[in-house]
C-alpha atoms as a PDB file:
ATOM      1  CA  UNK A   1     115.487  85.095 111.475  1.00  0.00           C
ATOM      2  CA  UNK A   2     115.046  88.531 109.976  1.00  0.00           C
ATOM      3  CA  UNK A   3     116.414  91.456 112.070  1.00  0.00           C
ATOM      4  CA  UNK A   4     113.973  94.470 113.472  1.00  0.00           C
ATOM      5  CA  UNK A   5     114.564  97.928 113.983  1.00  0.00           C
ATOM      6  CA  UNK A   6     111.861 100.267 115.169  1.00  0.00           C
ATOM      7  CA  UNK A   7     112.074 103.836 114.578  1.00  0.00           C
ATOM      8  CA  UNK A   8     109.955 105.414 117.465  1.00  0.00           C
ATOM      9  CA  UNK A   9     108.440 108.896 118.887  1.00  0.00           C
ATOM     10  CA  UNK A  10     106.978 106.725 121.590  1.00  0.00           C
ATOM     11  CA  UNK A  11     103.264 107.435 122.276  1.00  0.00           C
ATOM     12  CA  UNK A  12     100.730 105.090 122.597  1.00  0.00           C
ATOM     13  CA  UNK A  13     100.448 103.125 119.441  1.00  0.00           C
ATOM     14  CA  UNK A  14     104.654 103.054 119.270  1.00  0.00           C
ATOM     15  CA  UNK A  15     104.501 101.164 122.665  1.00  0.00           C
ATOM     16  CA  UNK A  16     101.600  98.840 121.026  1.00  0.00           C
ATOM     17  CA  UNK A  17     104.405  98.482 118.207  1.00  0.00           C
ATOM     18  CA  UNK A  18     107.011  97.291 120.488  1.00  0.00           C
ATOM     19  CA  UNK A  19     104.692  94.803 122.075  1.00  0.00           C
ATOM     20  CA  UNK A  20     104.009  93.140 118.463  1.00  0.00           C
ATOM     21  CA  UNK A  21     107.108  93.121 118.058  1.00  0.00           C
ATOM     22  CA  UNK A  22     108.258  91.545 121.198  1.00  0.00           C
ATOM     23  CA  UNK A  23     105.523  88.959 120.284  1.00  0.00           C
ATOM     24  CA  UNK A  24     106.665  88.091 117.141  1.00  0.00           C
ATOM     25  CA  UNK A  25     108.878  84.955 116.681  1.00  0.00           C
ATOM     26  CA  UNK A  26     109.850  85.469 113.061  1.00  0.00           C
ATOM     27  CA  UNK A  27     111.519  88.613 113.590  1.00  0.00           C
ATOM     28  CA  UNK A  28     114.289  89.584 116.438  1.00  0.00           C
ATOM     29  CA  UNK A  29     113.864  93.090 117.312  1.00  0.00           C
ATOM     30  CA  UNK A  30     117.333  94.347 117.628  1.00  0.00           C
ATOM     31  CA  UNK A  31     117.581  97.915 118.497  1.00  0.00           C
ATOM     32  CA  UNK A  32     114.757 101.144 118.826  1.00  0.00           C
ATOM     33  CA  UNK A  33     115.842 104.171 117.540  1.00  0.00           C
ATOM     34  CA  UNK A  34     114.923 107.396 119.381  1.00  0.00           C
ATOM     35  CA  UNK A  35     112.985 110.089 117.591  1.00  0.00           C
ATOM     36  CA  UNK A  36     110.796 113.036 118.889  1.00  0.00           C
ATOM     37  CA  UNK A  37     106.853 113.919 117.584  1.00  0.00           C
ATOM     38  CA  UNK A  38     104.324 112.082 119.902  1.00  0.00           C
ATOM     39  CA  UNK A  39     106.750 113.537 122.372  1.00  0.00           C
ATOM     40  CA  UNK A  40     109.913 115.190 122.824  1.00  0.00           C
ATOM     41  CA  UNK A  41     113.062 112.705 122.212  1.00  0.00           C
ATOM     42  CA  UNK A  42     114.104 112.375 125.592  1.00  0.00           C
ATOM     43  CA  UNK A  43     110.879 111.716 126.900  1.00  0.00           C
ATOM     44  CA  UNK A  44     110.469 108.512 123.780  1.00  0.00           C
ATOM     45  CA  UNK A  45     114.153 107.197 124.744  1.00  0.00           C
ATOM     46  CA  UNK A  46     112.780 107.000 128.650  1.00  0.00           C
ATOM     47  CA  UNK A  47     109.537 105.495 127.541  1.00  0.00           C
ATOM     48  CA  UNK A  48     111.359 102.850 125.433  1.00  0.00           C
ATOM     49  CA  UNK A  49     113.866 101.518 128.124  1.00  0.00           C
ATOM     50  CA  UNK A  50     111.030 101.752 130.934  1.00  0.00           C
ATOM     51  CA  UNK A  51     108.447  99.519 128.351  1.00  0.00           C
ATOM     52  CA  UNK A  52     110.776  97.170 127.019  1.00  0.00           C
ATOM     53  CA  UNK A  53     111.975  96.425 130.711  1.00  0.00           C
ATOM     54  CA  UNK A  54     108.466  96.000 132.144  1.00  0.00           C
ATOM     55  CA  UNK A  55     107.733  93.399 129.036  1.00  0.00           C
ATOM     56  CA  UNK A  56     110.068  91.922 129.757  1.00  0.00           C
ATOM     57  CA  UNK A  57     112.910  92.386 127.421  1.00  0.00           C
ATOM     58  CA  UNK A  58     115.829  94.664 128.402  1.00  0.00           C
ATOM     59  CA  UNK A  59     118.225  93.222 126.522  1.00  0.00           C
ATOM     60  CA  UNK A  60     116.338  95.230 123.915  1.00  0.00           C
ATOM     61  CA  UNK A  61     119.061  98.717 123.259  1.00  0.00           C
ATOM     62  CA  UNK A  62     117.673 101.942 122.582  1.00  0.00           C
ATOM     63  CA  UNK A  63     119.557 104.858 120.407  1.00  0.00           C
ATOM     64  CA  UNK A  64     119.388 108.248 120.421  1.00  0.00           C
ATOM     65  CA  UNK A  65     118.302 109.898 117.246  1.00  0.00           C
ATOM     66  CA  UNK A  66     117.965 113.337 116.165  1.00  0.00           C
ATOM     67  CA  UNK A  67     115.866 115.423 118.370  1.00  0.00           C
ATOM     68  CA  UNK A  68     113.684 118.108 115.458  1.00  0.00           C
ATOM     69  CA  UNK A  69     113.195 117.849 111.600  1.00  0.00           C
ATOM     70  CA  UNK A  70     115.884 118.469 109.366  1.00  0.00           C
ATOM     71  CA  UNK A  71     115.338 121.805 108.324  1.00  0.00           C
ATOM     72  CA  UNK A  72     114.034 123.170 111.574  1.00  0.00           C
ATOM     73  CA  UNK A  73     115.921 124.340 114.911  1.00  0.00           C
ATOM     74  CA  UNK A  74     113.881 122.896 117.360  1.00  0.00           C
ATOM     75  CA  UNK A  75     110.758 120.679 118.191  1.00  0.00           C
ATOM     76  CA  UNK A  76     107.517 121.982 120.405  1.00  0.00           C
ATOM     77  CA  UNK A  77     105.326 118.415 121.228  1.00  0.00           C
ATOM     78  CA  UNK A  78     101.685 120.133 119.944  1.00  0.00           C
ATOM     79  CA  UNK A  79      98.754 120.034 122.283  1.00  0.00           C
ATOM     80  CA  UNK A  80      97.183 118.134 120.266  1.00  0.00           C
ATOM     81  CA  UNK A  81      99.950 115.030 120.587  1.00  0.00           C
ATOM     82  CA  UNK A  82      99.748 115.314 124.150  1.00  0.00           C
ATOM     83  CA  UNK A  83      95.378 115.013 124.438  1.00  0.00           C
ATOM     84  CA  UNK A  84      96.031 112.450 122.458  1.00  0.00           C
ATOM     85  CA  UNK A  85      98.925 110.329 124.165  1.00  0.00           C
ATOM     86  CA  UNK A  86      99.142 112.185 127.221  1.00  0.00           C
ATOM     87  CA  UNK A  87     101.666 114.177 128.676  1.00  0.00           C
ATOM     88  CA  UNK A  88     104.118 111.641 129.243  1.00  0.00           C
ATOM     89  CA  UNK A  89     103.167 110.144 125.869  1.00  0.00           C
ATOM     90  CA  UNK A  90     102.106 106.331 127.255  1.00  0.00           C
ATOM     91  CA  UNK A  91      98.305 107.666 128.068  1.00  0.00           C
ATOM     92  CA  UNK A  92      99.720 109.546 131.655  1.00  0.00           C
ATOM     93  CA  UNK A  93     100.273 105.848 133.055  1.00  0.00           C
ATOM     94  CA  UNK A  94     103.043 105.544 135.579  1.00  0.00           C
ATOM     95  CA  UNK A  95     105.665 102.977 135.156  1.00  0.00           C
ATOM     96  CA  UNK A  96     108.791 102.546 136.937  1.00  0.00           C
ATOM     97  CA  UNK A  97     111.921 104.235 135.585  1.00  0.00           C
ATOM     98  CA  UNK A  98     114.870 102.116 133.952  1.00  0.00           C
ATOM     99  CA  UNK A  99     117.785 101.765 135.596  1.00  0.00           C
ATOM    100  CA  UNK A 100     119.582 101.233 131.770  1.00  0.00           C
ATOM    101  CA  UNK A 101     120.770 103.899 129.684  1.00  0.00           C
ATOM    102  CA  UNK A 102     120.428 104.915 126.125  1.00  0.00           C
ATOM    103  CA  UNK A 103     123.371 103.350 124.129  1.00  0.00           C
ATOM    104  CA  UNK A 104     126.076 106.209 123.060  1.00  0.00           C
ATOM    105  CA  UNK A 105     126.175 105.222 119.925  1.00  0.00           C
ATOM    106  CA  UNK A 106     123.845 107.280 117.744  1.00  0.00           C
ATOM    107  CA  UNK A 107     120.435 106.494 115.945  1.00  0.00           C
ATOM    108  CA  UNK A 108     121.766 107.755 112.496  1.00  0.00           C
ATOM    109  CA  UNK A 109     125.211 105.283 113.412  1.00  0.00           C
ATOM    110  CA  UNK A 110     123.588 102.084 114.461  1.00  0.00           C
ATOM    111  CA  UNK A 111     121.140 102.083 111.288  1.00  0.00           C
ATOM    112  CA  UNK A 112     124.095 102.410 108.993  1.00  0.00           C
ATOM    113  CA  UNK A 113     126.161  99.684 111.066  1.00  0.00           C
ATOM    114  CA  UNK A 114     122.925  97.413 111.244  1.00  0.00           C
ATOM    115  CA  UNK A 115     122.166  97.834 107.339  1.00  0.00           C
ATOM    116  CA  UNK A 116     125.955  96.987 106.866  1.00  0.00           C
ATOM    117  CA  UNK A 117     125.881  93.959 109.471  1.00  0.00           C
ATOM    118  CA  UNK A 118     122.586  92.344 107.996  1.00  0.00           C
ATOM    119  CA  UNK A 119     122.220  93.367 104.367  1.00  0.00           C
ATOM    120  CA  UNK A 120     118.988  91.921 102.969  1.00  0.00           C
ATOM    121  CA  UNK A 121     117.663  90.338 106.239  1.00  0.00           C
ATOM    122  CA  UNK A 122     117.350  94.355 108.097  1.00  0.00           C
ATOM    123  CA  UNK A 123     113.797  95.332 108.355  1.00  0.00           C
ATOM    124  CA  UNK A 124     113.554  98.732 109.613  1.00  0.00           C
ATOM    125  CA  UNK A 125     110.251 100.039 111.069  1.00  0.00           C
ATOM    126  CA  UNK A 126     109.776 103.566 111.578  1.00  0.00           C
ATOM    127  CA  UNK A 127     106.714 105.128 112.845  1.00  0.00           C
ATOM    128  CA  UNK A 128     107.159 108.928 113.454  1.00  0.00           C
ATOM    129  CA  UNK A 129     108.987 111.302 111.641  1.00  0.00           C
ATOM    130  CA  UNK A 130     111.595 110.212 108.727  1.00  0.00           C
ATOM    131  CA  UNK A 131     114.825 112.195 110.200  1.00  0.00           C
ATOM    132  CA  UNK A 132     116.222 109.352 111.071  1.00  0.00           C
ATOM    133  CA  UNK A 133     116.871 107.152 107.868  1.00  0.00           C
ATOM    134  CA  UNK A 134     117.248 110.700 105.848  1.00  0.00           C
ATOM    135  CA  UNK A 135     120.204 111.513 108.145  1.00  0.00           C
ATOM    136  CA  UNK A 136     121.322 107.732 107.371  1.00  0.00           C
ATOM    137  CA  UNK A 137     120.547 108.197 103.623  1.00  0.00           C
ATOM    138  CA  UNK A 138     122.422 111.452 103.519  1.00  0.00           C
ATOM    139  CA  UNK A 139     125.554 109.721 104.742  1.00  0.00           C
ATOM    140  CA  UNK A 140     126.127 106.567 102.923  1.00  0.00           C
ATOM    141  CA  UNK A 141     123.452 106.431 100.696  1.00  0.00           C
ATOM    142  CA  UNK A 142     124.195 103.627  99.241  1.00  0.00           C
ATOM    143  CA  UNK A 143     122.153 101.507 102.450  1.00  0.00           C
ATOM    144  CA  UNK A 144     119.018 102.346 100.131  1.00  0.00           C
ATOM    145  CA  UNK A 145     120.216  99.199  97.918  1.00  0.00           C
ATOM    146  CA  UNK A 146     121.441  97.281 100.777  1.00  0.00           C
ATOM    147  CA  UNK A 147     118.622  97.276 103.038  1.00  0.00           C
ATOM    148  CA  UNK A 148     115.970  94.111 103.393  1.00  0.00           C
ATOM    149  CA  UNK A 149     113.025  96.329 103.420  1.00  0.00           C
ATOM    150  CA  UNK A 150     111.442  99.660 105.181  1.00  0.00           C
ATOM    151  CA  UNK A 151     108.162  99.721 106.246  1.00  0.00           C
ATOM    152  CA  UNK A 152     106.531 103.093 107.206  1.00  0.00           C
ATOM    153  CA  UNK A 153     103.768 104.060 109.049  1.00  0.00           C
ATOM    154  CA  UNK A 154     102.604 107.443 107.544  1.00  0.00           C
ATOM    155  CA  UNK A 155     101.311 108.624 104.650  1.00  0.00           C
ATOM    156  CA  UNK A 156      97.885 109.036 103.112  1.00  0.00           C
ATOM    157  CA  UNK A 157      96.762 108.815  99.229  1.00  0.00           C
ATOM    158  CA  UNK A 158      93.450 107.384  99.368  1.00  0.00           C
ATOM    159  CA  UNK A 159      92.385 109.244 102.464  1.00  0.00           C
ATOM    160  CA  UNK A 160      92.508 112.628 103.734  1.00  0.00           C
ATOM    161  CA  UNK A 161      95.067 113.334 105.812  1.00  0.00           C
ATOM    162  CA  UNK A 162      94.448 113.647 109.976  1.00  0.00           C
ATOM    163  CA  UNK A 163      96.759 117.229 110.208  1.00  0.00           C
ATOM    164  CA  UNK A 164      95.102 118.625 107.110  1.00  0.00           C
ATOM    165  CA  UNK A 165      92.951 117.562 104.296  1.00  0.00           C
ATOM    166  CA  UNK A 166      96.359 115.758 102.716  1.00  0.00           C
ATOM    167  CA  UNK A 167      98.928 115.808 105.653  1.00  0.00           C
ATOM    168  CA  UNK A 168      99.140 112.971 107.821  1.00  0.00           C
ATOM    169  CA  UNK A 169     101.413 113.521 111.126  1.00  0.00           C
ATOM    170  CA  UNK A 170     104.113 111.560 111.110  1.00  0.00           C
ATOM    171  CA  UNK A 171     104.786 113.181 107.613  1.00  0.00           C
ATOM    172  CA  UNK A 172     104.132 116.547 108.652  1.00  0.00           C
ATOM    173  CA  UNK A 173     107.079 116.597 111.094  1.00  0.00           C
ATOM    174  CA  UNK A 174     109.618 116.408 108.394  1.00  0.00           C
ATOM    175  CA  UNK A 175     108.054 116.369 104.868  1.00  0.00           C
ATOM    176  CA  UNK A 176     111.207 117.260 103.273  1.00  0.00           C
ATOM    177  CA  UNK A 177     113.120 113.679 105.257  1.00  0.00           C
ATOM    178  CA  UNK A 178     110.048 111.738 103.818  1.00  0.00           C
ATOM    179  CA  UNK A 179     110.548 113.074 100.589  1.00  0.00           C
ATOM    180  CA  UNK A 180     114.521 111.781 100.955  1.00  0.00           C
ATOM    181  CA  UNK A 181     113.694 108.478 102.002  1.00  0.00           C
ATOM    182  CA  UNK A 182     110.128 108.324  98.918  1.00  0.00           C
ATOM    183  CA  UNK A 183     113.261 109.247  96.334  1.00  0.00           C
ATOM    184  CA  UNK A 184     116.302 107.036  97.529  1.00  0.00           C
ATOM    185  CA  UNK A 185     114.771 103.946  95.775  1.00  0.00           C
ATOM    186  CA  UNK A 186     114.996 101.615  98.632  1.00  0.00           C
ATOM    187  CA  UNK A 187     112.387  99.225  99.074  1.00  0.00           C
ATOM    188  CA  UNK A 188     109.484 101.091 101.023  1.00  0.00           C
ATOM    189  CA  UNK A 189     106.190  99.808 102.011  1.00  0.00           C
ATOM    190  CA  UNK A 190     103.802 102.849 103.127  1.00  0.00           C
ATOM    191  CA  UNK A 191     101.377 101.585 105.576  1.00  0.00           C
ATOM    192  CA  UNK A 192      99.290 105.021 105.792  1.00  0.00           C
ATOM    193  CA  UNK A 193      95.812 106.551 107.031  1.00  0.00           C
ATOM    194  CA  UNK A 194      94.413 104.320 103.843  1.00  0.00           C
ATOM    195  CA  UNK A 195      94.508 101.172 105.830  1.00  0.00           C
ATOM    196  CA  UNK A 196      95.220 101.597 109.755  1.00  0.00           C
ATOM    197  CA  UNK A 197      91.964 103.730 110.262  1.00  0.00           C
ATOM    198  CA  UNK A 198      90.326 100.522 109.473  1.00  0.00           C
ATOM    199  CA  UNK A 199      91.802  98.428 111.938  1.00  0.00           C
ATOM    200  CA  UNK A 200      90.593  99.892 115.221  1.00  0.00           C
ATOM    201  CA  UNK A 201      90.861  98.807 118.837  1.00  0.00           C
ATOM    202  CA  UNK A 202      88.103  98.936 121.453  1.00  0.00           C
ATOM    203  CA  UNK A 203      87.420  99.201 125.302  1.00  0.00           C
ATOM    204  CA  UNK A 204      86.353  95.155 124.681  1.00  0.00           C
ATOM    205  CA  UNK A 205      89.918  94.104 123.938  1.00  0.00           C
ATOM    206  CA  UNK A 206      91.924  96.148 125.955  1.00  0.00           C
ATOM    207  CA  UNK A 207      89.334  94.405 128.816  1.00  0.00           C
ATOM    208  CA  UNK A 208      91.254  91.587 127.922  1.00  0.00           C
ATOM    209  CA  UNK A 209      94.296  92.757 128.938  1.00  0.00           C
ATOM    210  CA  UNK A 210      93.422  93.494 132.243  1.00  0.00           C
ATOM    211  CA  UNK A 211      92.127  90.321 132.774  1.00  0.00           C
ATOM    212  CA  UNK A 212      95.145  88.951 132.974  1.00  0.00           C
ATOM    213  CA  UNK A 213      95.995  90.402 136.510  1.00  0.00           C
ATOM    214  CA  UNK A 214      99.742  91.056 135.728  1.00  0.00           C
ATOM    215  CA  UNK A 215     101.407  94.292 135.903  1.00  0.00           C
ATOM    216  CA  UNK A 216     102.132  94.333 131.829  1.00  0.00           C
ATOM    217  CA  UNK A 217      98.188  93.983 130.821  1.00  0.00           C
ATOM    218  CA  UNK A 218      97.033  96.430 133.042  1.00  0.00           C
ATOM    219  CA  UNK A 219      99.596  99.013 131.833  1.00  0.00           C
ATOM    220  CA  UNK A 220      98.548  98.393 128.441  1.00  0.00           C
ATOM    221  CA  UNK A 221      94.955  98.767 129.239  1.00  0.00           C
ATOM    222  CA  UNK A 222      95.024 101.737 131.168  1.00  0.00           C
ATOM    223  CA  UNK A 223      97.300 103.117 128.441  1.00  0.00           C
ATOM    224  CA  UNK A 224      95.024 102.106 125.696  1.00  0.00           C
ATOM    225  CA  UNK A 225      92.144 103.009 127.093  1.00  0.00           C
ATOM    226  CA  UNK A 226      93.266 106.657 127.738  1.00  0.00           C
ATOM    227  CA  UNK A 227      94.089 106.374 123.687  1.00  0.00           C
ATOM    228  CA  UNK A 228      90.564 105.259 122.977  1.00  0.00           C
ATOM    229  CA  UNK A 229      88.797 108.328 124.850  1.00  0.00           C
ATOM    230  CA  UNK A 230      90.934 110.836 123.480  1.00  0.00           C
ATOM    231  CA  UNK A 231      89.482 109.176 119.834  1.00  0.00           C
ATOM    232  CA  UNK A 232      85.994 109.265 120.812  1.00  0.00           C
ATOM    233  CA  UNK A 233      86.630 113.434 120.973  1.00  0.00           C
ATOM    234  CA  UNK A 234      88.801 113.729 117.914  1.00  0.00           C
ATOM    235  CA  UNK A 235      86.929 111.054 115.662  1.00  0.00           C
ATOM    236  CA  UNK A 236      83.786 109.553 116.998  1.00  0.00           C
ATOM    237  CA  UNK A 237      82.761 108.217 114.141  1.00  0.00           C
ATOM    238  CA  UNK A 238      85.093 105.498 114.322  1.00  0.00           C
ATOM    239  CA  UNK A 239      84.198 103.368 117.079  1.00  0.00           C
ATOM    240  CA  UNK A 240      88.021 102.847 118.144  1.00  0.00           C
ATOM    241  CA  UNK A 241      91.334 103.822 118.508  1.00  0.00           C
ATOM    242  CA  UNK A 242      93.239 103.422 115.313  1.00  0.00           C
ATOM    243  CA  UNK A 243      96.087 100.751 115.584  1.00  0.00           C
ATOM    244  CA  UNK A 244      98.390 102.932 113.168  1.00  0.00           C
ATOM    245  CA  UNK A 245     101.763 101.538 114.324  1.00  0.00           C
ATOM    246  CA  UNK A 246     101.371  98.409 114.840  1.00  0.00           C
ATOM    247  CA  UNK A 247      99.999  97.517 111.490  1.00  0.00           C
ATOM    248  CA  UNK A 248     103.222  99.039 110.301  1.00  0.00           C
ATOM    249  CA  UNK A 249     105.388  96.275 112.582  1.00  0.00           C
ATOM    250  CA  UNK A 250     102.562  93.482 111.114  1.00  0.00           C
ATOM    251  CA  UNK A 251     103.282  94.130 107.653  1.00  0.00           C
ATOM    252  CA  UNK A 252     107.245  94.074 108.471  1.00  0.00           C
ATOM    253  CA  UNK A 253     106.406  90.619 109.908  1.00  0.00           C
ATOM    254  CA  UNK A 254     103.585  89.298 107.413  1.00  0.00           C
ATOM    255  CA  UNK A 255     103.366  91.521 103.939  1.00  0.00           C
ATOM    256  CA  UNK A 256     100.050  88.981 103.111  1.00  0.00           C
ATOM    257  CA  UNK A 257      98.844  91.095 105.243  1.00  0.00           C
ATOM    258  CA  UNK A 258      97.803  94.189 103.452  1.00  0.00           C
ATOM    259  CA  UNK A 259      97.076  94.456  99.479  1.00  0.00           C
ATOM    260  CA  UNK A 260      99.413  97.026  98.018  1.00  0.00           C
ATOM    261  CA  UNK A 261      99.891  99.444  95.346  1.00  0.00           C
ATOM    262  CA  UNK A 262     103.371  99.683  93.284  1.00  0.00           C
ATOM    263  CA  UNK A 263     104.471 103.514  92.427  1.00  0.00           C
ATOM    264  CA  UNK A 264     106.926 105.551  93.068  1.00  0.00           C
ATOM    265  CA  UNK A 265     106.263 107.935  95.443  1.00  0.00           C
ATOM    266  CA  UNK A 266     106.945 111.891  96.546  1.00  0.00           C
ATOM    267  CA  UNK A 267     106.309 114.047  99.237  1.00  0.00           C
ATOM    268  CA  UNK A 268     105.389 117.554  98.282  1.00  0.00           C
ATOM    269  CA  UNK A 269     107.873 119.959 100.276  1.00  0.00           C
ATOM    270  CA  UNK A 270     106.622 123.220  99.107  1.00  0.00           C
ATOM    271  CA  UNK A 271     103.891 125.368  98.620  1.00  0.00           C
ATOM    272  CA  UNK A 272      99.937 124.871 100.201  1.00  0.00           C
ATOM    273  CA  UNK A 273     100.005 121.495 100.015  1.00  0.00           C
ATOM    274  CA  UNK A 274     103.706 120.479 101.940  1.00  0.00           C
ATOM    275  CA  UNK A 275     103.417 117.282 103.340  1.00  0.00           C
ATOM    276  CA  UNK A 276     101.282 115.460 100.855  1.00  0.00           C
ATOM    277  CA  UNK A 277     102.092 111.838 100.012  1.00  0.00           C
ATOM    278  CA  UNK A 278     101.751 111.039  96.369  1.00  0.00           C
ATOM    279  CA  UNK A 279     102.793 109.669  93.082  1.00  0.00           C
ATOM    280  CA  UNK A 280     105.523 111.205  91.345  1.00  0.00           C
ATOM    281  CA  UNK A 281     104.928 112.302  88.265  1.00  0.00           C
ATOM    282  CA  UNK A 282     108.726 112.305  87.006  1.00  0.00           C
ATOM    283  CA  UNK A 283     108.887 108.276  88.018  1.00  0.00           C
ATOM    284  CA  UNK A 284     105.303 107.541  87.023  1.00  0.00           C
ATOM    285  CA  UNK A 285     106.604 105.485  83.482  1.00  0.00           C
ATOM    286  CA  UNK A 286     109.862 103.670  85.252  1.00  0.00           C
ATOM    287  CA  UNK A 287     109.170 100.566  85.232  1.00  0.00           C
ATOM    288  CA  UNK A 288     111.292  99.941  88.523  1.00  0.00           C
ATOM    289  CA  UNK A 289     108.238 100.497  91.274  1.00  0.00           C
ATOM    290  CA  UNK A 290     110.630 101.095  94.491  1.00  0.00           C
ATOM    291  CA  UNK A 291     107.431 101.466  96.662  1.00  0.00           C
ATOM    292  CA  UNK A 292     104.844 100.007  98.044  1.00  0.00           C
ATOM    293  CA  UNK A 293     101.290 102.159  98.932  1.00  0.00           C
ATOM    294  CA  UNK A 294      99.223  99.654 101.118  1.00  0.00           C
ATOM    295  CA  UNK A 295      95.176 100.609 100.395  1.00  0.00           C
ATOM    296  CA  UNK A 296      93.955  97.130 101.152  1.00  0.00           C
ATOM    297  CA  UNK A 297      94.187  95.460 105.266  1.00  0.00           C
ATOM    298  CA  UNK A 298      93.138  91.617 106.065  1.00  0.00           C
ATOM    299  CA  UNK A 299      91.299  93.547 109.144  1.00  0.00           C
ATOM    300  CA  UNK A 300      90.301  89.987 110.553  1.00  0.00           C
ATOM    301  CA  UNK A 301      93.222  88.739 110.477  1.00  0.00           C
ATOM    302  CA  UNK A 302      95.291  91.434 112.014  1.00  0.00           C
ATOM    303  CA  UNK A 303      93.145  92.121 115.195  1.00  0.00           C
ATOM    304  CA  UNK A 304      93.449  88.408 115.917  1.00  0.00           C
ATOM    305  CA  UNK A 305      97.391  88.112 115.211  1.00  0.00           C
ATOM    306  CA  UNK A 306      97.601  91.608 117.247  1.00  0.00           C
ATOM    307  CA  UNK A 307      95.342  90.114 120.398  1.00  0.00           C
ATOM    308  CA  UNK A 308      97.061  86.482 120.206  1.00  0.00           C
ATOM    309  CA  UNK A 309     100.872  88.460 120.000  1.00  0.00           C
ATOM    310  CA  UNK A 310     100.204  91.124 122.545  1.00  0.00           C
ATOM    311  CA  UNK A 311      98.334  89.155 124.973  1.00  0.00           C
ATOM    312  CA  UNK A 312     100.750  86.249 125.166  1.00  0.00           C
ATOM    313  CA  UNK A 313     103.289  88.845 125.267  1.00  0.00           C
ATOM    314  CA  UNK A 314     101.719  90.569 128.556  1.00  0.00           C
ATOM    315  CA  UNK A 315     100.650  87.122 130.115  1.00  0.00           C
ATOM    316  CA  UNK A 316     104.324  86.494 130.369  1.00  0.00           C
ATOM    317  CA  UNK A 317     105.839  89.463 131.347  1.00  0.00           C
ATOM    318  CA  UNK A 318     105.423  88.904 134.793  1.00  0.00           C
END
């Protein structure tokens, strides 16, 4: 069975993330690693012990990771994050505190140890900013060669970006980390704003949820729902909530599932358009493709393996 580690700013659609994982028998999900963006890093560490307890997994550890980008001093959640997710980043939804701790063992440390533990059979899943793995990159690089596969929620090359017309957010935390991880030649799959803005959740599904009258489906109704009205201000012409991380953890389990793109990759990290996700011109003839851009989604087939996964998962928390 193939190892998981999630990479997490924990908002809304990282807590839909865990729960696709949790469902997921092909993959064992064996550590989340703390970052900050959807909400401040100690605010994503409590969300992740309180979630994975109430699904019923606390054997699941949780690692601190670094707490701003790498060439900043400090990280400000914007107001924009917290319309969107809510103040306490899981859609203002009260859940009971942990009574578990984050591990001592750092983020940056248990990615290195994990790479070195399981090799080729390490997925690792991150879904906010890329300090994390650049840290890890930066200090034994050579886990770029060892590694089973990274896929990454972020990213935009078909689409316009949702910070700017070419910056997408979990990028735009830490362009110059993305542009570490685009470079390192490890085997990255970008699962961007091409292909999770077409997979979108509705007030019909999370409905479902609720349904089941235990304390794990209503949580991630009321959660989801709050997600889905702050979308019908920011981008009504959807219809839905976007199920951005998630499809990340769904490719990590199934890659069928999208239709991909081989290039290598960049992140622009200067100038007006810092931030920008694209091809790099100074790879574009190697004929080693290290990444992966997905701009195709089996949207069918992910809602139902998302519903079936996240609703068994929540019938049986309880």
């Amino acid at each position: 069975m193939r190892k998981l580690i999630l990479d997490l700013d924990t908002g809304v659609d990282d807590t839909l993330a865990i729960s696709y994982a949790l469902g997921s028998p092909e993959v064992e999900l064996i550590g989340i690693t703390g970052t900050y963006g959807n909400v401040l890093l100690e605010q994503g560490i409590r969300n992740d012990l309180a979630i994975t307890d109430l699904l019923g997994h606390p054997e699941v550890k949780v690692y601190p990771g670094l707490s701003h980008a790498s060439k900043a001093d400090s990280f400000e959640v914007l107001p924009v994050s917290a319309f969107i997710h809510g103040q306490n980043g899981i859609g203002d939804v009260a859940i009971p505190d942990s009574d578990r701790k984050a591990e001592t063992e750092s983020a940056v440390d248990f990615i290195i140890d994990a790479v070195n533990t399981y090799g080729k059979d390490l997925v690792y899943v991150p879904t906010g900013p890329m300090t994390n793995i650049a840290a890890a990159l930066a200090k034994e690089p050579d886990i770029a060669q060892r590694i089973g596969s990274i896929v990454l929620m972020g990213g935009a090359l078909t689409v316009p970006g949702n910070v700017d017309a070419w910056q997408e957010a979990n990028i735009s935390q830490d362009p110059d980390a993305a542009d570490v991880l685009f470079r390192s030649g490890a085997p990255v799959t970008m699962v961007g704003l091409d292909v999770t803005l077409q997979t979108l959740l509705t007030y019909k599904e999370t409905a479902r949820w609720r349904q089941l009258g235990t304390a794990a489906g209503n949580f991630l109704a009321d959660m989801t729902d709050f997600y889905i009205k702050a979308y019908e201000t920011t981008s009504p012409h959807l219809g839905g909530c976007g199920l951005h991380d998630p499809l990340a953890v769904a490719v990590a389990v199934d890659p069928t599932l999208v239709t991909t793109l081989p290039m290598n990759m960049k992140v622009e990290t200067e100038g007006a358009t810092r931030g920008r996700t694209i091809g790099d011109e100074q790879r574009l003839n190697d004929p080693n493709k290290t990444m992966r851009v997905a701009v195709g989604v089996d949207v069918p087939r992910f809602l139902d393996e998302f519903m079936t996964r996240i609703t068994r998962l929540a019938s049986q928390a309880d």
